[in-house]
Protein backbone atom coordinates (compact mmCIF):
# COMPACT_ATOMS: atom_id res chain seq x y z
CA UNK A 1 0.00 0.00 0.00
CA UNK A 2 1.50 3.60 -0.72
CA UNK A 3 2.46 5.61 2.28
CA UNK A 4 -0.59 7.86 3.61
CA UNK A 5 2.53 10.26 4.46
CA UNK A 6 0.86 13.94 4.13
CA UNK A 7 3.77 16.05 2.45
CA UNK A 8 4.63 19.50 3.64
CA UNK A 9 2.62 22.45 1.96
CA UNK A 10 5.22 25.14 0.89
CA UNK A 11 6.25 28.48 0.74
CA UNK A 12 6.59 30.64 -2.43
CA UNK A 13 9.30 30.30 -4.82
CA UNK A 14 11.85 32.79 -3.65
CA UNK A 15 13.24 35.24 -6.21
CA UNK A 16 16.75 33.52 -6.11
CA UNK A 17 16.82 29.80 -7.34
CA UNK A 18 16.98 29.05 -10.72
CA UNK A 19 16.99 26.19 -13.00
CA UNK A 20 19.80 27.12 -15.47
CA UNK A 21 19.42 23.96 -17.75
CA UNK A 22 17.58 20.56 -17.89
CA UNK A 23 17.26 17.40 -20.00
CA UNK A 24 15.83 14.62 -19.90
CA UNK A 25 12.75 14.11 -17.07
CA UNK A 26 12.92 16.79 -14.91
CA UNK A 27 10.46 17.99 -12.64
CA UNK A 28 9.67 19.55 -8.96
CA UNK A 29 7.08 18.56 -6.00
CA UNK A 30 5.73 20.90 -4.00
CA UNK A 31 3.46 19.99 -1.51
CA UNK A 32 1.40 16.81 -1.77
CA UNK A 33 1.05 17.61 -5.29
CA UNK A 34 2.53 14.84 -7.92
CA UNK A 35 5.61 16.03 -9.83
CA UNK A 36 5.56 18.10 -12.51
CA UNK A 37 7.82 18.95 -15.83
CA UNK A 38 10.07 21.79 -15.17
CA UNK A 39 12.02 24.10 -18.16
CA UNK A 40 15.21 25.70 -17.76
CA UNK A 41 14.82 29.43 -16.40
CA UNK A 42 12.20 28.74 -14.00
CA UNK A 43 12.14 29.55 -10.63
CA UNK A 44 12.34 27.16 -7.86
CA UNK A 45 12.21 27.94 -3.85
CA UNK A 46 12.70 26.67 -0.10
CA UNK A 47 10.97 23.24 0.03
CA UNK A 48 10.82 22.25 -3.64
CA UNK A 49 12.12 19.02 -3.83
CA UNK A 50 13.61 18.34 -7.33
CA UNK A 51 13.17 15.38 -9.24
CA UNK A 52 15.09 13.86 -12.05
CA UNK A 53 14.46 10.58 -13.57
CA UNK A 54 16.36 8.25 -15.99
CA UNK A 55 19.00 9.99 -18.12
CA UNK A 56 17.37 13.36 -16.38
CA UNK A 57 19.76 16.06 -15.44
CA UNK A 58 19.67 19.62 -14.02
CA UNK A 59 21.94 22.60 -12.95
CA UNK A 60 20.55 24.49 -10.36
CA UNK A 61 22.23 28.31 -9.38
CA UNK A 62 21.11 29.12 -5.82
CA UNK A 63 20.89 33.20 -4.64
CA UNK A 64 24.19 32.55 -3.11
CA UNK A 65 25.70 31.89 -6.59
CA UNK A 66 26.10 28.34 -5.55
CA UNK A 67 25.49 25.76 -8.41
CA UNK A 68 24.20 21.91 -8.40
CA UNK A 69 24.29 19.91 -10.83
CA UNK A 70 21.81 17.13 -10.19
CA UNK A 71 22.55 13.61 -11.81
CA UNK A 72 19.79 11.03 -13.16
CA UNK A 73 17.30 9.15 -10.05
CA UNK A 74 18.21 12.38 -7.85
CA UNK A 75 16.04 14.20 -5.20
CA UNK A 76 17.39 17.18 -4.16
CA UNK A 77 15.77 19.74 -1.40
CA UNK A 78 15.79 23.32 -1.36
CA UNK A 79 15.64 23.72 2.13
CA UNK A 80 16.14 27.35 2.34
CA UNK A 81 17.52 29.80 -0.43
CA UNK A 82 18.69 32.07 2.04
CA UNK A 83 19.77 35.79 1.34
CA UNK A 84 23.83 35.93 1.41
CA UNK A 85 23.79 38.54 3.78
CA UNK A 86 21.97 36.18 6.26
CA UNK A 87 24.27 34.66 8.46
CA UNK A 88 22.64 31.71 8.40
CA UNK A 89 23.46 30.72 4.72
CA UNK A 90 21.67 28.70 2.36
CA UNK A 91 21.01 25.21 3.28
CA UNK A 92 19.93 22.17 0.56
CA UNK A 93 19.65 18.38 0.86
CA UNK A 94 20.66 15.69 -1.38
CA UNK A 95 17.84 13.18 -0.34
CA UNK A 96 18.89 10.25 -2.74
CA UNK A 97 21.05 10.38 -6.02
CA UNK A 98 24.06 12.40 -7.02
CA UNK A 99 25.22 15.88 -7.40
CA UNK A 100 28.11 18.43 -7.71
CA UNK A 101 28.37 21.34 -5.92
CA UNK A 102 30.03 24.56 -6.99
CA UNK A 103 30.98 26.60 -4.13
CA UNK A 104 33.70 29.07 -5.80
CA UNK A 105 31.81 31.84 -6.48
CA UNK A 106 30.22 32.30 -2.82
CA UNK A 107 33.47 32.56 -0.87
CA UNK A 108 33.72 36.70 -0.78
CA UNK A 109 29.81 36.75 0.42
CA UNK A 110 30.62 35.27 3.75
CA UNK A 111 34.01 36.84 4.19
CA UNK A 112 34.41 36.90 7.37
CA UNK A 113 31.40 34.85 8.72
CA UNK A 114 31.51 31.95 10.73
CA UNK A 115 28.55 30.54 8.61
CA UNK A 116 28.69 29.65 4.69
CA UNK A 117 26.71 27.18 2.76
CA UNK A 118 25.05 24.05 4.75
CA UNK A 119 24.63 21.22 2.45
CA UNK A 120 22.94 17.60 4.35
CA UNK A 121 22.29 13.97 3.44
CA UNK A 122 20.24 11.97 5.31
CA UNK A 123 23.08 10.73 7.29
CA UNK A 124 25.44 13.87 7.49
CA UNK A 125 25.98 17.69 6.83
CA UNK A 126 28.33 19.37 5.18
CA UNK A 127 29.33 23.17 6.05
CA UNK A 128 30.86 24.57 3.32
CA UNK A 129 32.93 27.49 1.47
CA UNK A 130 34.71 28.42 -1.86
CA UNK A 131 34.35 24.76 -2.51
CA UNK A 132 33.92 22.22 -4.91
CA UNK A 133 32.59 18.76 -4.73
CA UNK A 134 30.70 15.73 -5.82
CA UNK A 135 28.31 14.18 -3.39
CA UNK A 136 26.41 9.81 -4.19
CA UNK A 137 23.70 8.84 -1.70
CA UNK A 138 22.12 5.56 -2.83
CA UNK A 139 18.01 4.77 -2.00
CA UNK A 140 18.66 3.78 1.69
CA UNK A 141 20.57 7.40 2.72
CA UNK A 142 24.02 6.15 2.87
CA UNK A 143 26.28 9.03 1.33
CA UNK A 144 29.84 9.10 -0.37
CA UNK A 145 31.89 12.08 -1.01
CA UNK A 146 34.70 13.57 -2.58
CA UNK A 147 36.20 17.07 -2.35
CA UNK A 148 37.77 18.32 -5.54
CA UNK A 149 38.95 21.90 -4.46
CA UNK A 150 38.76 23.64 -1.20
CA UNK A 151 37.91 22.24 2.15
CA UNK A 152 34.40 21.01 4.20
CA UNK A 153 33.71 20.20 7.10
CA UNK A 154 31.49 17.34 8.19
CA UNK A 155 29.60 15.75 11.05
CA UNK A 156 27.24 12.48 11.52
CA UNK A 157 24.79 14.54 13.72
CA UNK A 158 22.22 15.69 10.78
CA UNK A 159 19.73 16.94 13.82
CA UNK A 160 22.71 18.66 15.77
CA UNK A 161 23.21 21.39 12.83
CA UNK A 162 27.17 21.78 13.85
CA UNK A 163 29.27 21.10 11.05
CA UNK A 164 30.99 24.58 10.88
CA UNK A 165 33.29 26.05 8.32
CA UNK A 166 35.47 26.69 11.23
CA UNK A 167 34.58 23.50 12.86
CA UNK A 168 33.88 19.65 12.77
CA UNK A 169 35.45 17.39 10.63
CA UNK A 170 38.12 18.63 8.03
CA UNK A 171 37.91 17.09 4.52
CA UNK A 172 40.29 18.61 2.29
CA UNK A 173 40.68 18.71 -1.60
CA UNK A 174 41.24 15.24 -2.95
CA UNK A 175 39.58 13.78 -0.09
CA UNK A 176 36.10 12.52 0.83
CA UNK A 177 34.07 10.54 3.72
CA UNK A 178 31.43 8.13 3.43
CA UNK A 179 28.50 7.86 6.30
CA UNK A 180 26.13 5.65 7.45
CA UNK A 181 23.20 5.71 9.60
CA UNK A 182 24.21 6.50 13.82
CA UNK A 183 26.60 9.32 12.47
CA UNK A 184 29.19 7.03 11.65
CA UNK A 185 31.27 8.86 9.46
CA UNK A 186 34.97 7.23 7.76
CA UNK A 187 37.25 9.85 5.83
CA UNK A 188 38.96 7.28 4.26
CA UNK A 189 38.34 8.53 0.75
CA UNK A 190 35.70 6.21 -0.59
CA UNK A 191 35.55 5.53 -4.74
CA UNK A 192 32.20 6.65 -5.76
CA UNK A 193 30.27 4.66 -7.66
CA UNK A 194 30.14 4.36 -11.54
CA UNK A 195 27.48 5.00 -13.60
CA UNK A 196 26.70 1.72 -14.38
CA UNK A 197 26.53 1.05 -10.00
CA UNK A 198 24.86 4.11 -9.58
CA UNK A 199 21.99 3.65 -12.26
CA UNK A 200 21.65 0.29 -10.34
CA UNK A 201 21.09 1.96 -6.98
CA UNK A 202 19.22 4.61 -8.01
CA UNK A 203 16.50 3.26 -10.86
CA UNK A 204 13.09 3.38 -9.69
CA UNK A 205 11.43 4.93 -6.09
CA UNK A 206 13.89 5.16 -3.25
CA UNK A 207 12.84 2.84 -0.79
CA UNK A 208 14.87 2.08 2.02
CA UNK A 209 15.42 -1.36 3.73
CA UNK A 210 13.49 -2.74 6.77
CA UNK A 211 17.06 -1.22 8.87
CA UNK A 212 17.09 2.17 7.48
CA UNK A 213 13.62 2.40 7.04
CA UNK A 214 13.32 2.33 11.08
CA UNK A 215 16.64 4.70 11.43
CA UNK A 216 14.63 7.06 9.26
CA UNK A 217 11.22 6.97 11.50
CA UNK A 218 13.36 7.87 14.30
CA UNK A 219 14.30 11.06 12.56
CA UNK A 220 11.33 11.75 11.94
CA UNK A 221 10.01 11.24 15.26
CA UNK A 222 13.33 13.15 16.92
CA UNK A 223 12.05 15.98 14.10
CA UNK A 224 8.60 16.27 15.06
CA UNK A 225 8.91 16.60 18.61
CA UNK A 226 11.94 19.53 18.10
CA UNK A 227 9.63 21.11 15.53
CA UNK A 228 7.32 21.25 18.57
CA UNK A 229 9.26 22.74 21.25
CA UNK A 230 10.70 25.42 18.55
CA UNK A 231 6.67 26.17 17.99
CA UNK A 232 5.74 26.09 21.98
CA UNK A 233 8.83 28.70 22.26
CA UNK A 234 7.78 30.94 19.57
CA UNK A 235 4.41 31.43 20.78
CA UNK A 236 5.79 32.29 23.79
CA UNK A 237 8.13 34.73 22.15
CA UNK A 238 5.27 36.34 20.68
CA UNK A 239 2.98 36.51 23.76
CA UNK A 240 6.17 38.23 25.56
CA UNK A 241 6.47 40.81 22.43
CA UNK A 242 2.93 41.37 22.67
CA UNK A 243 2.50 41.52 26.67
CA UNK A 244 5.44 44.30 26.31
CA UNK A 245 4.58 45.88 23.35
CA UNK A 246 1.00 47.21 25.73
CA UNK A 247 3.26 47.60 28.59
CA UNK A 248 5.43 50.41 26.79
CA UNK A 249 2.18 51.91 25.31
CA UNK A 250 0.88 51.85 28.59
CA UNK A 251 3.60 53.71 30.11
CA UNK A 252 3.61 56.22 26.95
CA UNK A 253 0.05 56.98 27.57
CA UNK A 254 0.85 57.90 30.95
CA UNK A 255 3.48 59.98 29.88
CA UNK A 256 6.18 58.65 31.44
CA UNK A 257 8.35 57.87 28.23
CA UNK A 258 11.77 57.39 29.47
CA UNK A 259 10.27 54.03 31.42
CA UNK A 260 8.78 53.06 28.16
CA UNK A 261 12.19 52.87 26.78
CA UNK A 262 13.07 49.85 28.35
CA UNK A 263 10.09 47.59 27.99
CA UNK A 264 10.06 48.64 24.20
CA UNK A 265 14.05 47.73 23.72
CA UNK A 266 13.51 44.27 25.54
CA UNK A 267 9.85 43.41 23.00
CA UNK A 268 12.65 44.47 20.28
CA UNK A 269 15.01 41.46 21.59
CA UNK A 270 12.18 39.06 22.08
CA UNK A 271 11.03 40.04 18.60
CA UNK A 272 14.44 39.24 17.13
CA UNK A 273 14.39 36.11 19.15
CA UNK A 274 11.29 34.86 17.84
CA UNK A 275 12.40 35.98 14.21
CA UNK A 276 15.56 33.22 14.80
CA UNK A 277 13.29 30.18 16.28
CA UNK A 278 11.17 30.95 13.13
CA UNK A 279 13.68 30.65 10.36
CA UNK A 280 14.58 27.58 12.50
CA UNK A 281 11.44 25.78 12.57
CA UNK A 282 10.88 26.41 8.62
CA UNK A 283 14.36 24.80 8.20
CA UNK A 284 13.66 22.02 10.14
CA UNK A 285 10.00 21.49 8.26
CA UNK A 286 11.83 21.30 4.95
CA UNK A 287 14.20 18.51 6.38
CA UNK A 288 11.58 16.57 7.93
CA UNK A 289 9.83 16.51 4.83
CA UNK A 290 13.36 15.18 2.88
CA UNK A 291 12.96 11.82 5.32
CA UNK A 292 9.56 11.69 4.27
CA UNK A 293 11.01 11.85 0.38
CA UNK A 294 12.80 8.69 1.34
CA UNK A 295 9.78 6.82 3.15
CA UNK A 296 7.23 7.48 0.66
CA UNK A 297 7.04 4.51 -0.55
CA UNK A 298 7.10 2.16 2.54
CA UNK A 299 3.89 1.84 2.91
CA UNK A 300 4.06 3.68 6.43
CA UNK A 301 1.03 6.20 7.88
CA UNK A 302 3.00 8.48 9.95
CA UNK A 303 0.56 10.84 11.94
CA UNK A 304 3.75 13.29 12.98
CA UNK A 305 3.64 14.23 9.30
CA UNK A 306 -0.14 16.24 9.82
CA UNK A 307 1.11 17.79 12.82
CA UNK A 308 4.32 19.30 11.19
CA UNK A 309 1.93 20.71 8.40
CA UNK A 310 0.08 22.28 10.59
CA UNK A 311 2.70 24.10 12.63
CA UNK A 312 4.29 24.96 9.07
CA UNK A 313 1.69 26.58 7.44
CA UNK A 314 0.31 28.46 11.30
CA UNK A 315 4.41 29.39 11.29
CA UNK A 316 4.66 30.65 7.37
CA UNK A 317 1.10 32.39 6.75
């Protein structure tokens, strides 16, 4: 039976990433909706999950100048196509298939940050700048890497977000790391696979085996219940921002606006605050919904799924 797994509903396309060329079967999901053809020189945004299918192929330039090229059987998320200037970077997700990434170009817009480029598997994440390199993760999630210029660093610990630029692991150029599920990560540089191996991998629906398919739920599950303390703490945010927002006007009213000052500066903070634990909750809705890309076919009814689309769309509208 096909999954009853309700797929995130999704923001607007951002004015940023672009498909630059496509052959082949190429086409995006958004939503619960089925896939759908997609031409070079559209538009694409944070939660579209690209799809290419036999002898399919697309290059992908990202706000950040990034560019992926996404080989044949490939899902790739746009997580978020953040703003350069954001310190939080742009984040995507190889879910299953092949790509190369292009990070040259983005090097001088994070000059000096501590945060670039994030780039995930299902079983590790990548931060990354001014680099190049070529990333294989077969239908169960387990990824192989190599680095052809620069430098990346890498951790096993896709829900602890802390592979750092200036942090982590270290792969440099000519090197790579293969991981597997538990954050087990090796940097022996592993050979990636052929096209011949990876055509055999990747043909058809990803659909992990009974082992991953569990290791998977359990992200999921770990997911949804972070997803819902981020949402319990920005309503709270927002009931402190409002509950000081009427204190100041309160105080203003009365005419006493030098005491206004201070409740006004701290709804200011809280409002920043919230802004933060927003971004983050979107971010982690887009990845939750790249797990569900690899357990839509199991035949699983996953009742977290309805409650993260909920707290999405309350969080985005």
């Amino acid at each position: 039976m096909r999954a009853a797994i309700l797929l995130l509903a999704l923001s607007p396309c951002l004015p940023g990433a672009e498909l630059v060329s496509a052959r082949g079967e190429v086409g995006v999901r958004r939503g619960g909706a089925a896939v759908v053809p997609i031409k070079a020189g559209q538009r694409l945004g944070g939660g579209d999950l690209l799809v290419t299918g036999e002898g399919g192929f697309a290059r992908i330039r990202l706000r950040d100048e990034s560019v992926a090229s996404v080989g044949a059987n490939s899902r790739y998320l746009l997580s978020e196509d953040s703003d350069p200037s954001d310190r939080s970077g742009t984040k995507t997700m190889l879910v299953s298939g092949s790509v190369q990434m292009d990070l040259s170009r983005i090097k001088k817009l994070y000059a000096g940050k501590s945060e670039s480029h994030k780039f995930y598997t299902p079983t590790a994440i990548c931060g990354v700048r001014g680099t190049q390199f070529a990333v294989y993760s077969d239908k169960n999630g387990r990824t192989r890497t190599r680095v052809t210029e620069g430098e990346i660093a890498v951790s096993g610990d896709v829900l602890g977000d802390d592979a750092r630029v200036s942090a982590g692991k270290p792969v440099a150029k000519g090197g790579g790391f293969a991981s597997d599920k538990g954050g087990a990560l090796s940097t022996a540089a592993p050979k990636l696979p052929g096209e011949r191996e990876a055509a055999k991998s990747l043909s058809g629906k990803p659909k992990p085996d009974g082992e991953y398919e569990a290791f998977y739920i359990s992200l999921v599950q770990d997911l949804s219940d972070r997803i819902t303390g981020l949402k319990e703490r920005f309503d709270g945010l927002q009931a402190e921002v409002g509950r000081l927002s009427k204190t100041g006007e309160d105080l203003v009213r009365a005419g006493k606006a030098r005491e206004a000052a201070a409740p006004a500066e701290e709804a200011r903070l809280r409002g920043l605050e919230s802004f933060v634990v927003r971004k983050e909750i979107v971010h982690r809705a887009h990845q939750f919904r790249g797990y569900l890309a690899l357990l839509e076919n199991s035949g699983l009814n996953l009742p977290q799924a309805e409650r993260i689309q909920k707290i999405y769309l309350d969080i985005t509208r």
